[in-house]
C-alpha atoms as a PDB file:
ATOM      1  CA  UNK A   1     -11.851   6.484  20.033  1.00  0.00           C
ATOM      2  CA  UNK A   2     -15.509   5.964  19.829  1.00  0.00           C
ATOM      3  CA  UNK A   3     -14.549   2.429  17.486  1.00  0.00           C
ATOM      4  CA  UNK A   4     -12.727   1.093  19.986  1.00  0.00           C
ATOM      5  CA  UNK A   5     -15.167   0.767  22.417  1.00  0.00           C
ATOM      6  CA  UNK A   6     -15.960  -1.656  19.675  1.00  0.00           C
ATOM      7  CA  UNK A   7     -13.760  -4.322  21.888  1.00  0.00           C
ATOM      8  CA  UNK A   8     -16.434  -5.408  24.038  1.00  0.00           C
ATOM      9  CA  UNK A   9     -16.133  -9.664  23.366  1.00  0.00           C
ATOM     10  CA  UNK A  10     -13.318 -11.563  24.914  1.00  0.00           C
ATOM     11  CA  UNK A  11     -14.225 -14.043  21.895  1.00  0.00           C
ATOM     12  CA  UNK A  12     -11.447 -14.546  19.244  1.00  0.00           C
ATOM     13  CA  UNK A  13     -13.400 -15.644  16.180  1.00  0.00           C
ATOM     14  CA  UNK A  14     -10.618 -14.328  13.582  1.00  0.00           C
ATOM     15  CA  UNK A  15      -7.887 -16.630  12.509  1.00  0.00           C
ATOM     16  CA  UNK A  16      -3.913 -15.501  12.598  1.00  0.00           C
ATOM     17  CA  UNK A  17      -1.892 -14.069   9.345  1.00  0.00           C
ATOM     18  CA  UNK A  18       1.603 -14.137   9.846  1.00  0.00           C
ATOM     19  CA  UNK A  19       4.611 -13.253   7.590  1.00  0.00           C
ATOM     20  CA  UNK A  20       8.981 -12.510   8.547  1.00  0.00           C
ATOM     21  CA  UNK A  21       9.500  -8.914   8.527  1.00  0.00           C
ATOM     22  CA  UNK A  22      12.358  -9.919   6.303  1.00  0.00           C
ATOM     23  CA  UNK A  23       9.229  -9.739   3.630  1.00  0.00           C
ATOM     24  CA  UNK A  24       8.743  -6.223   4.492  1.00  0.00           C
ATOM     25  CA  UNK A  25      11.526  -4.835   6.326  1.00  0.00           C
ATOM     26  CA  UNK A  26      14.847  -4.323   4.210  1.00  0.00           C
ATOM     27  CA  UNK A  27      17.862  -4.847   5.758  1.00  0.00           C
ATOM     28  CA  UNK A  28      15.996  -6.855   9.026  1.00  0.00           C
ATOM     29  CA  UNK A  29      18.177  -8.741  10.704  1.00  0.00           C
ATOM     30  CA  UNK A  30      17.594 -12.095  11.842  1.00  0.00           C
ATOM     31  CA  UNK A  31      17.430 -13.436  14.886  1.00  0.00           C
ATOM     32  CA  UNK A  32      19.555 -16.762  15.896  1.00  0.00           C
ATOM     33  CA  UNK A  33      16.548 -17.828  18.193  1.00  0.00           C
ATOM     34  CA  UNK A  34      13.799 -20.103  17.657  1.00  0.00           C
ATOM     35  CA  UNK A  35      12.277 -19.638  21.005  1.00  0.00           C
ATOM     36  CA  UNK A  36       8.491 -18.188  21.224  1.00  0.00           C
ATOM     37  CA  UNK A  37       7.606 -14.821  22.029  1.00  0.00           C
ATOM     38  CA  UNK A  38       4.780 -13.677  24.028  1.00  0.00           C
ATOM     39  CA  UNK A  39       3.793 -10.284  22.914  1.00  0.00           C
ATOM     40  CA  UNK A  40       2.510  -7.728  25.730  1.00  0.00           C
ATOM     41  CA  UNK A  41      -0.534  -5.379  24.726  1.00  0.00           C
ATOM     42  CA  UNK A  42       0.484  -1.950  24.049  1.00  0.00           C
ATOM     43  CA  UNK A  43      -2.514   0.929  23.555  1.00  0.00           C
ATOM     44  CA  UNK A  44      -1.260   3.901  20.912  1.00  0.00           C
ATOM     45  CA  UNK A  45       0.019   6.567  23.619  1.00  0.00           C
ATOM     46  CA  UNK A  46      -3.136   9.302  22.501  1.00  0.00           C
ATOM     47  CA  UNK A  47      -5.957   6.522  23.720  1.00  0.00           C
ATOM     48  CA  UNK A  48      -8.325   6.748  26.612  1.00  0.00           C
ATOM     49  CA  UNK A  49      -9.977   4.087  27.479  1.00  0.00           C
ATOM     50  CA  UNK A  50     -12.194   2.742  30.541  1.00  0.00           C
ATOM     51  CA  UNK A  51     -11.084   0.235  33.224  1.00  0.00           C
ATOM     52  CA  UNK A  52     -13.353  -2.080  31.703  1.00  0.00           C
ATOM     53  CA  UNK A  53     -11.975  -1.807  27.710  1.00  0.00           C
ATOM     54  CA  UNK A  54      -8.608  -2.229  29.009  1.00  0.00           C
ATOM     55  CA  UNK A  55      -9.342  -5.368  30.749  1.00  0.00           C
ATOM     56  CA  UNK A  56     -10.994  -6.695  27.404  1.00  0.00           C
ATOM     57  CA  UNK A  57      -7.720  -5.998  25.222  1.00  0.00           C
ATOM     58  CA  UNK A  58      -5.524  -7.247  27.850  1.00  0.00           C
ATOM     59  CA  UNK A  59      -7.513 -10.777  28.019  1.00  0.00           C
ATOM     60  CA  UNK A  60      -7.265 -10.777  24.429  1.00  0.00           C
ATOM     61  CA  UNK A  61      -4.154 -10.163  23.997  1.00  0.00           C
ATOM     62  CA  UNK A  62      -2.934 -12.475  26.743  1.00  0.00           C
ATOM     63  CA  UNK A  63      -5.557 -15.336  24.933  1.00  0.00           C
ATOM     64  CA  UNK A  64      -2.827 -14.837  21.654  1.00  0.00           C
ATOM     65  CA  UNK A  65      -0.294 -17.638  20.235  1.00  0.00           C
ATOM     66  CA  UNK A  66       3.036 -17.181  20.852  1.00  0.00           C
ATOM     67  CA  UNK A  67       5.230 -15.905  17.792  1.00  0.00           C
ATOM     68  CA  UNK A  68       8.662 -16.971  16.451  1.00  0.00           C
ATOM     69  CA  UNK A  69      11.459 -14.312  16.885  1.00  0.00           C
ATOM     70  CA  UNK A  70      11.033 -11.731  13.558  1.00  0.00           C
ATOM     71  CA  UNK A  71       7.352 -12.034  12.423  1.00  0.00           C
ATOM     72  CA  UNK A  72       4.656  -9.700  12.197  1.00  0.00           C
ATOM     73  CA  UNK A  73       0.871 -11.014  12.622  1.00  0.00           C
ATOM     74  CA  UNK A  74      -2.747 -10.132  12.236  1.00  0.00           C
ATOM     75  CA  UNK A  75      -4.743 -11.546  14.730  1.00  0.00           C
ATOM     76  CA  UNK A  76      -8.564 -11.308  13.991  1.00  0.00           C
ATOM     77  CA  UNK A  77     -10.601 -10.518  16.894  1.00  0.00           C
ATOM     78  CA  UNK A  78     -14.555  -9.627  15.593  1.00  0.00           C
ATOM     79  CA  UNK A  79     -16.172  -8.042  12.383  1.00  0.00           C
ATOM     80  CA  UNK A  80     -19.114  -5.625  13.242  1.00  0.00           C
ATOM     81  CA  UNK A  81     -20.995  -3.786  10.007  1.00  0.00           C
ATOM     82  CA  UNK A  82     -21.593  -0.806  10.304  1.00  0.00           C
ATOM     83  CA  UNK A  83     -25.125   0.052   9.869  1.00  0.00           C
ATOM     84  CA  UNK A  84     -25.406   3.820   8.774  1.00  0.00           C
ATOM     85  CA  UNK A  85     -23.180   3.476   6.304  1.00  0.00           C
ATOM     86  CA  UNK A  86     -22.191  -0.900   5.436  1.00  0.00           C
ATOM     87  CA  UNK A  87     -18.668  -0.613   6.030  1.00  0.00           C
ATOM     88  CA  UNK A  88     -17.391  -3.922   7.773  1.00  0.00           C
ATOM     89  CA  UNK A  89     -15.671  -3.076  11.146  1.00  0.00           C
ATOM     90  CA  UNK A  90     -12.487  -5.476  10.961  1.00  0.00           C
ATOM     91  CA  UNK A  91     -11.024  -5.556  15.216  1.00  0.00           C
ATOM     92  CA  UNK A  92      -7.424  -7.313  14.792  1.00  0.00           C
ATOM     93  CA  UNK A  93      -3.912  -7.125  16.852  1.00  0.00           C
ATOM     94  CA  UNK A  94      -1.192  -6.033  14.966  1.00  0.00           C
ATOM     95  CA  UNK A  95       1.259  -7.909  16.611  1.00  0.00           C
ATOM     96  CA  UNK A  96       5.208  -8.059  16.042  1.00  0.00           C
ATOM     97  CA  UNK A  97       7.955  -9.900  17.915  1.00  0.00           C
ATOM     98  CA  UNK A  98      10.425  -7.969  17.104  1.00  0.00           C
ATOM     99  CA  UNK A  99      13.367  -7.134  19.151  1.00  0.00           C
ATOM    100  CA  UNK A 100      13.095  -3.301  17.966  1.00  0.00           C
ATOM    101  CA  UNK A 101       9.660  -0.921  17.524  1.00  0.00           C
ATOM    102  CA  UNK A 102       8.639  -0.500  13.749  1.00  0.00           C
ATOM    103  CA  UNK A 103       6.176   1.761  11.919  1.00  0.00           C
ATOM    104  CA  UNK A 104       4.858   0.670   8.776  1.00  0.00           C
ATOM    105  CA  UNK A 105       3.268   2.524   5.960  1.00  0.00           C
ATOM    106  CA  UNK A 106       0.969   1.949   3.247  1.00  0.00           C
ATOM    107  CA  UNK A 107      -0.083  -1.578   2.718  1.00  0.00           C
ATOM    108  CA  UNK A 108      -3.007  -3.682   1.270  1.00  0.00           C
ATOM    109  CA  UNK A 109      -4.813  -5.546   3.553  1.00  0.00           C
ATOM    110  CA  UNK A 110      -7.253  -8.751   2.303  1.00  0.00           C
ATOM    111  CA  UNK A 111     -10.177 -10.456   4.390  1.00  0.00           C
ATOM    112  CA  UNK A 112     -10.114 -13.759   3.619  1.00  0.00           C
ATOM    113  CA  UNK A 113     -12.505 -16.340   4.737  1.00  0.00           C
ATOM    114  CA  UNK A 114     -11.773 -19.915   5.660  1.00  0.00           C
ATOM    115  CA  UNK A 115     -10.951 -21.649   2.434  1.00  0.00           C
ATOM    116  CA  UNK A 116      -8.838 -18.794   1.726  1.00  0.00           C
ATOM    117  CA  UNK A 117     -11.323 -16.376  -0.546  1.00  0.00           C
ATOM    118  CA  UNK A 118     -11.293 -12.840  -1.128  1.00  0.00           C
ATOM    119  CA  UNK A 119     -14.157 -10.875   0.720  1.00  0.00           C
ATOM    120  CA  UNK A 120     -12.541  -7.737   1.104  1.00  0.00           C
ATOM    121  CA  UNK A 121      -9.251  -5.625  -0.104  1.00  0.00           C
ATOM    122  CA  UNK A 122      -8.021  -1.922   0.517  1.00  0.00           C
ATOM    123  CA  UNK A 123      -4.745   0.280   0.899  1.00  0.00           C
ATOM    124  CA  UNK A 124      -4.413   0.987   4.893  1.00  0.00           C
ATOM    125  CA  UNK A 125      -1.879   3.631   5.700  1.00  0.00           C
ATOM    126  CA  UNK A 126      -0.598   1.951   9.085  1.00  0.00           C
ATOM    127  CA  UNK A 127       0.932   4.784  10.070  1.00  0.00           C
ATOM    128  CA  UNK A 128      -1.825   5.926  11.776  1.00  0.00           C
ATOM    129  CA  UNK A 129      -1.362   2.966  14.460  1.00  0.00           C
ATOM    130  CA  UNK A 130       1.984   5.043  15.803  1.00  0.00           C
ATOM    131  CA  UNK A 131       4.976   3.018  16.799  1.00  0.00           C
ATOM    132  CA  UNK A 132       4.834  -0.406  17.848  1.00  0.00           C
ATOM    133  CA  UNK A 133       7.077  -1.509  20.492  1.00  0.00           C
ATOM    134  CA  UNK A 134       9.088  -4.561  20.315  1.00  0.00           C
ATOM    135  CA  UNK A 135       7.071  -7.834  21.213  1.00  0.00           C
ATOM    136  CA  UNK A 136       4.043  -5.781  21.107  1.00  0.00           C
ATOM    137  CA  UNK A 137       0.219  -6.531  20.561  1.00  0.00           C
ATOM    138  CA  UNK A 138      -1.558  -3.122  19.320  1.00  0.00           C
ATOM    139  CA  UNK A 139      -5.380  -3.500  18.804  1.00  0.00           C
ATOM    140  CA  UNK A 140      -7.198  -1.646  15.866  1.00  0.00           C
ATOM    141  CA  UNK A 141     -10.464  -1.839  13.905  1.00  0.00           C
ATOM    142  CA  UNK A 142      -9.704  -1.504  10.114  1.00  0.00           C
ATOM    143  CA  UNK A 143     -12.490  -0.245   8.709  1.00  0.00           C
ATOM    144  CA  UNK A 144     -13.542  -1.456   5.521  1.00  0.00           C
ATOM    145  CA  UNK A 145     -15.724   0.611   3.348  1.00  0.00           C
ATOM    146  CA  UNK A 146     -18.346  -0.319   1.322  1.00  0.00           C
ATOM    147  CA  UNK A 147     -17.068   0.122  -2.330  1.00  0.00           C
ATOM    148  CA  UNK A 148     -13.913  -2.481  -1.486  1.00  0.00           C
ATOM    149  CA  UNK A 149     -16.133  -5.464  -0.177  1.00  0.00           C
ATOM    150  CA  UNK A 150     -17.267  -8.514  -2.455  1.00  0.00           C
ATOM    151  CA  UNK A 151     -19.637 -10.395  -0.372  1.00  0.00           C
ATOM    152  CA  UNK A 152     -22.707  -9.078   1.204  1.00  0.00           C
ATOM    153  CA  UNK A 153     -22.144  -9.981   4.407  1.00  0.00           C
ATOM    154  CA  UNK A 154     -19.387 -11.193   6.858  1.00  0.00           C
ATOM    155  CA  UNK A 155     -17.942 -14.187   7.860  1.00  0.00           C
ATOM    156  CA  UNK A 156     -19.463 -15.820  11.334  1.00  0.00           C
ATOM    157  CA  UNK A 157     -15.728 -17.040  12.140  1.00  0.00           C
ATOM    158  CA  UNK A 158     -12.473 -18.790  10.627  1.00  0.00           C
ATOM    159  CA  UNK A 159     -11.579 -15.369   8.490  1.00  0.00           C
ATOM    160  CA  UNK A 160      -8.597 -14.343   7.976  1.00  0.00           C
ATOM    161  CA  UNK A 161      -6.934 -10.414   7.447  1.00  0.00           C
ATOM    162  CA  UNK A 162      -4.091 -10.643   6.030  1.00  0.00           C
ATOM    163  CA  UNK A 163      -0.883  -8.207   4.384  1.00  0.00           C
ATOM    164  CA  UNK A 164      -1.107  -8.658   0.683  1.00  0.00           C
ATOM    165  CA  UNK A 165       2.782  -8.214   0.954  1.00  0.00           C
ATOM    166  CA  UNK A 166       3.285  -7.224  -3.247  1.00  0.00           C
ATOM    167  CA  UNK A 167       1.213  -4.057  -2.512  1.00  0.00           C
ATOM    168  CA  UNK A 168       4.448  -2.937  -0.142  1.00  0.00           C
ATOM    169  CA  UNK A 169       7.417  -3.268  -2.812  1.00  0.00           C
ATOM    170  CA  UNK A 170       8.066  -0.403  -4.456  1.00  0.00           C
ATOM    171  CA  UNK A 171       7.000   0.168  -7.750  1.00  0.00           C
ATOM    172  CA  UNK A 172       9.942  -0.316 -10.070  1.00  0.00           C
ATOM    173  CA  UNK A 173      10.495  -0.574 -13.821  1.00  0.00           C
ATOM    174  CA  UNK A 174      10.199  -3.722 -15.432  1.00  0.00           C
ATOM    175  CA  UNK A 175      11.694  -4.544 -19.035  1.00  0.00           C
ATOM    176  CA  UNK A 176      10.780  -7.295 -21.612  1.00  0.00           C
ATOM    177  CA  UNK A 177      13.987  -9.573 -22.511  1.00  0.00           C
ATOM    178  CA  UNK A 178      14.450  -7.629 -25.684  1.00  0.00           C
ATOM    179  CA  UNK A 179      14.977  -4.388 -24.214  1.00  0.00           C
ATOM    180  CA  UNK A 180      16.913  -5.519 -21.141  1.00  0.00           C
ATOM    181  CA  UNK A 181      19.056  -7.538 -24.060  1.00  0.00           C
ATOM    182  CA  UNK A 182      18.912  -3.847 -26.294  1.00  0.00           C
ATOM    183  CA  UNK A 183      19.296  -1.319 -23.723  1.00  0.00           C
ATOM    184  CA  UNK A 184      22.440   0.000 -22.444  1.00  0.00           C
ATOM    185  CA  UNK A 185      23.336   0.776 -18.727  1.00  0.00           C
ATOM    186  CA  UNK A 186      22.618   4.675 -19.122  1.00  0.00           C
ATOM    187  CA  UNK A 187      19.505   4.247 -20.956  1.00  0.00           C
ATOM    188  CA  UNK A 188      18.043   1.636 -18.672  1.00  0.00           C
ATOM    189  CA  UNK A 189      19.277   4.325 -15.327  1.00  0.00           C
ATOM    190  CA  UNK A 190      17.423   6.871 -17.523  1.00  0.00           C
ATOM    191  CA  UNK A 191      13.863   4.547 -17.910  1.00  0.00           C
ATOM    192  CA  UNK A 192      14.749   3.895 -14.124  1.00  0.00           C
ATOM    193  CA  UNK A 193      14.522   7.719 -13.324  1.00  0.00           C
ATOM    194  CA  UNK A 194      11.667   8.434 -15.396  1.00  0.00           C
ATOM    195  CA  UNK A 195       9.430   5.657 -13.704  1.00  0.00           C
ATOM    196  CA  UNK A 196      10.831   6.938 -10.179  1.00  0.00           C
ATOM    197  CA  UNK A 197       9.846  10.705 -10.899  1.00  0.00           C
ATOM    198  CA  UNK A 198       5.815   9.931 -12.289  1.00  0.00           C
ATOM    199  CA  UNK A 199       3.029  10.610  -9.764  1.00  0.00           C
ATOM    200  CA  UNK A 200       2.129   7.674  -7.446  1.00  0.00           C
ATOM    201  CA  UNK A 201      -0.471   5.282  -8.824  1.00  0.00           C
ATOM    202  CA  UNK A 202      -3.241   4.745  -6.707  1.00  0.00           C
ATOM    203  CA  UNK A 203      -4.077   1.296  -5.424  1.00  0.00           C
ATOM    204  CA  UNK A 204      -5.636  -0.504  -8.848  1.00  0.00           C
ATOM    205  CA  UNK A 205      -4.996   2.161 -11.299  1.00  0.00           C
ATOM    206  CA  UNK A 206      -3.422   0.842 -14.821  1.00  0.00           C
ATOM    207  CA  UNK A 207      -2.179   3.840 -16.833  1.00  0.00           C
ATOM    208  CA  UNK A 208      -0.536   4.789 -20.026  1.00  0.00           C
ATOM    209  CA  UNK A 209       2.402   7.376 -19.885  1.00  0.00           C
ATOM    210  CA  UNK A 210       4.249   8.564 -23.037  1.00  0.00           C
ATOM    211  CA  UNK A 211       7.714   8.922 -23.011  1.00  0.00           C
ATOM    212  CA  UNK A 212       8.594   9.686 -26.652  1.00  0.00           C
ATOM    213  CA  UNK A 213       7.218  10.074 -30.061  1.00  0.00           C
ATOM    214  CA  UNK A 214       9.318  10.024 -33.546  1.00  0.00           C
ATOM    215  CA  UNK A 215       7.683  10.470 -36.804  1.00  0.00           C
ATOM    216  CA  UNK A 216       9.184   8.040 -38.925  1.00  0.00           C
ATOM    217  CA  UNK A 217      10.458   8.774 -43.109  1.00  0.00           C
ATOM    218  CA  UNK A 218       8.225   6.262 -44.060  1.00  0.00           C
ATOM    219  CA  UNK A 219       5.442   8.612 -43.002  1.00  0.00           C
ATOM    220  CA  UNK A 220       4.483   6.348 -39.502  1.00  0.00           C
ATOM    221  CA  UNK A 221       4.511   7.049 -36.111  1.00  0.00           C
ATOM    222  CA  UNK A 222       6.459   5.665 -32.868  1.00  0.00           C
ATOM    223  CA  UNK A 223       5.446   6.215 -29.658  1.00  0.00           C
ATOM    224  CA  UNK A 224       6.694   4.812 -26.840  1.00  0.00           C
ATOM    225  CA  UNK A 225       5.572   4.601 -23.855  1.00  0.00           C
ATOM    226  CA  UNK A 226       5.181   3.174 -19.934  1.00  0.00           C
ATOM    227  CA  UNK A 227       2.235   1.073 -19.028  1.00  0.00           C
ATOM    228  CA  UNK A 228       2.031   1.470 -15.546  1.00  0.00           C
ATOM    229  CA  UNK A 229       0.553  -1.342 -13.289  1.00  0.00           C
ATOM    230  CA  UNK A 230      -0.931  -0.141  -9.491  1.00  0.00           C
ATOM    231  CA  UNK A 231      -2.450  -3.605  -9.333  1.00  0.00           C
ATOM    232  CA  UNK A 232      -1.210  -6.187  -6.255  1.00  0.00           C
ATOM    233  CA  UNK A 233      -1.266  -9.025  -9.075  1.00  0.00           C
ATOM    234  CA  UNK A 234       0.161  -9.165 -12.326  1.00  0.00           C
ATOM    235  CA  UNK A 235      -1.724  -7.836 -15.277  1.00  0.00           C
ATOM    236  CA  UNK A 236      -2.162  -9.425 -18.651  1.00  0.00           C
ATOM    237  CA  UNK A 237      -2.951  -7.060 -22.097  1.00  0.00           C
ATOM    238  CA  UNK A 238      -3.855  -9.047 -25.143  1.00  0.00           C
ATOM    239  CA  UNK A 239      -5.584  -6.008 -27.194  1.00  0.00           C
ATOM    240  CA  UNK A 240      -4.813  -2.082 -26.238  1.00  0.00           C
ATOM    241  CA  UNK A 241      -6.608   0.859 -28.327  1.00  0.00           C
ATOM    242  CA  UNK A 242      -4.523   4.185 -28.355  1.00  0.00           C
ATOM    243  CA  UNK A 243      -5.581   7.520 -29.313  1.00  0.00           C
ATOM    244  CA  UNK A 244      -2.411   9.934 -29.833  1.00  0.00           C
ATOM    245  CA  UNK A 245      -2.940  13.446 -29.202  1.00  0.00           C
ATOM    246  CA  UNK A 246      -1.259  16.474 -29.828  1.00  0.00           C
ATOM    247  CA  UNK A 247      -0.223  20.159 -28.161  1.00  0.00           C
ATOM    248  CA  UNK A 248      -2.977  21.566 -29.553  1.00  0.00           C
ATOM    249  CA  UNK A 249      -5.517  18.721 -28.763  1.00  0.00           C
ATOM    250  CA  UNK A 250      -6.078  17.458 -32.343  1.00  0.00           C
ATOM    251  CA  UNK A 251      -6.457  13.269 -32.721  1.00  0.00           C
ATOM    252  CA  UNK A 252      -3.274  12.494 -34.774  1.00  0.00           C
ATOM    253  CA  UNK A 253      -3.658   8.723 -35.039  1.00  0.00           C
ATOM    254  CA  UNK A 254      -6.072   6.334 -33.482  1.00  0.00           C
ATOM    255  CA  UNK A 255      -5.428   2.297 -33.609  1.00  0.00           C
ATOM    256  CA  UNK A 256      -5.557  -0.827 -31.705  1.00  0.00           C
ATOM    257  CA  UNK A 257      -2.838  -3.355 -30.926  1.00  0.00           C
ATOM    258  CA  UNK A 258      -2.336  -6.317 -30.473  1.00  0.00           C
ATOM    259  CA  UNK A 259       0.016  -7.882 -28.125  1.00  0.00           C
ATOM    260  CA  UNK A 260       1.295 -11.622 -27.304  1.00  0.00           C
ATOM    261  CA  UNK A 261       1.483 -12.543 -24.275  1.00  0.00           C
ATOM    262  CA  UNK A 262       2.260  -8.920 -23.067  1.00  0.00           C
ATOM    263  CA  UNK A 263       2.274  -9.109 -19.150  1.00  0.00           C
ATOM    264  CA  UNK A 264       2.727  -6.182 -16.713  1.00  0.00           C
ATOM    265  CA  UNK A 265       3.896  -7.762 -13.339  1.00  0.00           C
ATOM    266  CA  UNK A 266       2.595  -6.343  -9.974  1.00  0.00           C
ATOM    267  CA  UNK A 267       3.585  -2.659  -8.952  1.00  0.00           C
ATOM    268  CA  UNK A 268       5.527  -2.114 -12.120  1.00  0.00           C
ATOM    269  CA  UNK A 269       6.135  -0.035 -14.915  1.00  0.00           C
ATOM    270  CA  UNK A 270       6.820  -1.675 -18.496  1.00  0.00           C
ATOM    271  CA  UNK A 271       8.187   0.219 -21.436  1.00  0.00           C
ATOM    272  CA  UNK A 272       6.798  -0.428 -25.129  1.00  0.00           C
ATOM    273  CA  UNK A 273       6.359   1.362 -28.077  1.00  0.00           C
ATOM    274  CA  UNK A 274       3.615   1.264 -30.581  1.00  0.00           C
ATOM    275  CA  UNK A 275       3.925   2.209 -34.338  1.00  0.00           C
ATOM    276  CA  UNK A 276       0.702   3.891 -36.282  1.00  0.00           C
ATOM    277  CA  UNK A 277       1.719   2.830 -39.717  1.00  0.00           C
ATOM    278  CA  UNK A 278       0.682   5.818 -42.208  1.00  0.00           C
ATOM    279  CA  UNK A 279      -2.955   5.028 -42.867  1.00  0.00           C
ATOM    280  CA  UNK A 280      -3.724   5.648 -39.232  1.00  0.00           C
ATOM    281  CA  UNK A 281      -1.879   8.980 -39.016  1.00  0.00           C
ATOM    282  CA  UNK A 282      -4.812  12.096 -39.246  1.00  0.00           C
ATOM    283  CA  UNK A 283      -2.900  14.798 -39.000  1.00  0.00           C
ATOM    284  CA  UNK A 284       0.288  15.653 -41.582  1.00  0.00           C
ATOM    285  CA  UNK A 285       2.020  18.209 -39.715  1.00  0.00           C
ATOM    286  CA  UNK A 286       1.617  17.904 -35.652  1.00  0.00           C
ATOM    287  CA  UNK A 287       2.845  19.565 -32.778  1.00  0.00           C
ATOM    288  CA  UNK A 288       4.866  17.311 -30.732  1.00  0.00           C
ATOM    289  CA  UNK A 289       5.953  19.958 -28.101  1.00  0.00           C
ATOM    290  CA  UNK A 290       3.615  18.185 -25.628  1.00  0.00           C
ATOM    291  CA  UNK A 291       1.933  14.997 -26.679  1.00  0.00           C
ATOM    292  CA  UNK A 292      -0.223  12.592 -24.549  1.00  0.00           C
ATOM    293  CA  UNK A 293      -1.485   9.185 -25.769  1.00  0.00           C
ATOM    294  CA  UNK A 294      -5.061   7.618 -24.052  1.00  0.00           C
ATOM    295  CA  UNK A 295      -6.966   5.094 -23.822  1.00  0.00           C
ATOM    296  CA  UNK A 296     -10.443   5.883 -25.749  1.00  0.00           C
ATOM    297  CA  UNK A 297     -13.183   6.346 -23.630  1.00  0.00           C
END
């Protein structure tokens, strides 16, 4: 509780972000009317707080524009930095007019400043700010640590935090035209379940997963695989180097490929395979019982 004591300005020097839950929410709804909603302040239920901070969020809160029927807003308050440690100390409202109470999950958040630059980006799990009533104004300090910031210090006023909405879409297979053309129904379901059952990527991470492996007559190798995409934003590979390892850890091929305008959209997983002709195979007889294929470090 000790960061919410943080709240001590009745200044608003944060701009407003505000998207439809319809970007977020499936199956929302929408509301007929176009009439604006005043959202009331609501504290999580497991806060105490003074006389004296609650007057501060309810001025605040009672200082915030109106919202349309359906949206969900940041409201930027302050930005304090931390001084033990660097982190920026984001106070905001999460606000939502809403006719029901939502809870929301993992999402990226960016601090933007006034022309609309990136100073800031990391995965919040909003969770942690309980269940926010309908029409509701929650305050919060998002705390921004050190390794996620790209400026050295914070913006006076006229920033911006904002939902990077792309990071909140599930991550889903995506297919080049040629296998969505080449694929039947039942293998495409199968590529579906395979991306659904891999270990969650972590905000960022680009990996390589291999899927299968056929030695060819002609002495090559296929391998296909997923390239996996954590990022927010769409990806672009012109050149990828791939080591192909067997069960018993031995290099079988090594090679590096190159591919035309190969991109990997946000929060998806693309299928490709990649052929070691016969002069980059090392290794006549291998074990494909397990197999991994890497990146060289």
């Amino acid at each position: 509780m000790k960061l919410f004591s943080l709240f001590t300005k009745t200044e608003k020097k944060g701009s407003d972000s505000t998207i439809g839950s319809e970007e977020i929410l499936e199956g929302n709804a929408p509301s007929a009317s176009t009439d604006d909603i005043e959202t009331t302040l609501s504290l999580h239920p497991q806060w105490t707080i003074s006389q004296e901070q609650e007057y501060v969020f309810r001025f605040l809160a009672n200082e915030l524009e109106p919202l349309k029927p359906d949206q969900i807003s940041l409201s930027g308050i302050d930005i304090d930095v931390d001084e033990s440690n660097g982190n920026w100390l984001v106070k905001a409202f999460f606000r939502s007019s809403l006719s029901q109470s939502i809870t929301l999950g993992e999402v990226e958040l960016l601090l933007l400043d006034r022309e609309g630059n990136m100073l800031a980006s990391q995965q919040f799990n909003l969770e942690e700010l309980g269940d926010i009533p309908a029409t509701s104004a929650r305050p919060w300090v998002f705390v921004f640590t050190k390794e996620n910031l790209f400026a050295e210090t914070p913006p006076a006023e006229g920033w911006k935090l904002a939902f990077n909405v792309q990071s909140m879409v599930p991550h889903k297979l995506e297919l080049e035209p040629a296998w969505e053309e080449g694929l039947s129904a039942d293998q495409k379901a199968a590529l579906e379940k395979a991306v659904e059952s891999m270990p969650k990527l972590k905000p960022r991470e680009v990996n390589i997963a291999g899927f299968q492996v056929k030695q060819q007559e002609d002495g090559s190798i296929a391998t296909s695989v997923f390239i996996r995409n954590g990022h927010s934003k769409q990806i672009n590979i012109e050149n990828l180097p791939l080591e192909l390892i067997d069960a018993t850890g031995d290099l079988i091929a090594r090679g590096s490929f190159k591919l035309d305008s190969f991109d990997v959209k946000a929060n998806t997983s693309k299928p490709w395979t990649f052929i070691y002709p016969k002069e980059m195979v090392q290794k006549e007889d291998p074990d494909f019982s397990r197999w991994s294929i890497r990146v060289p470090q």
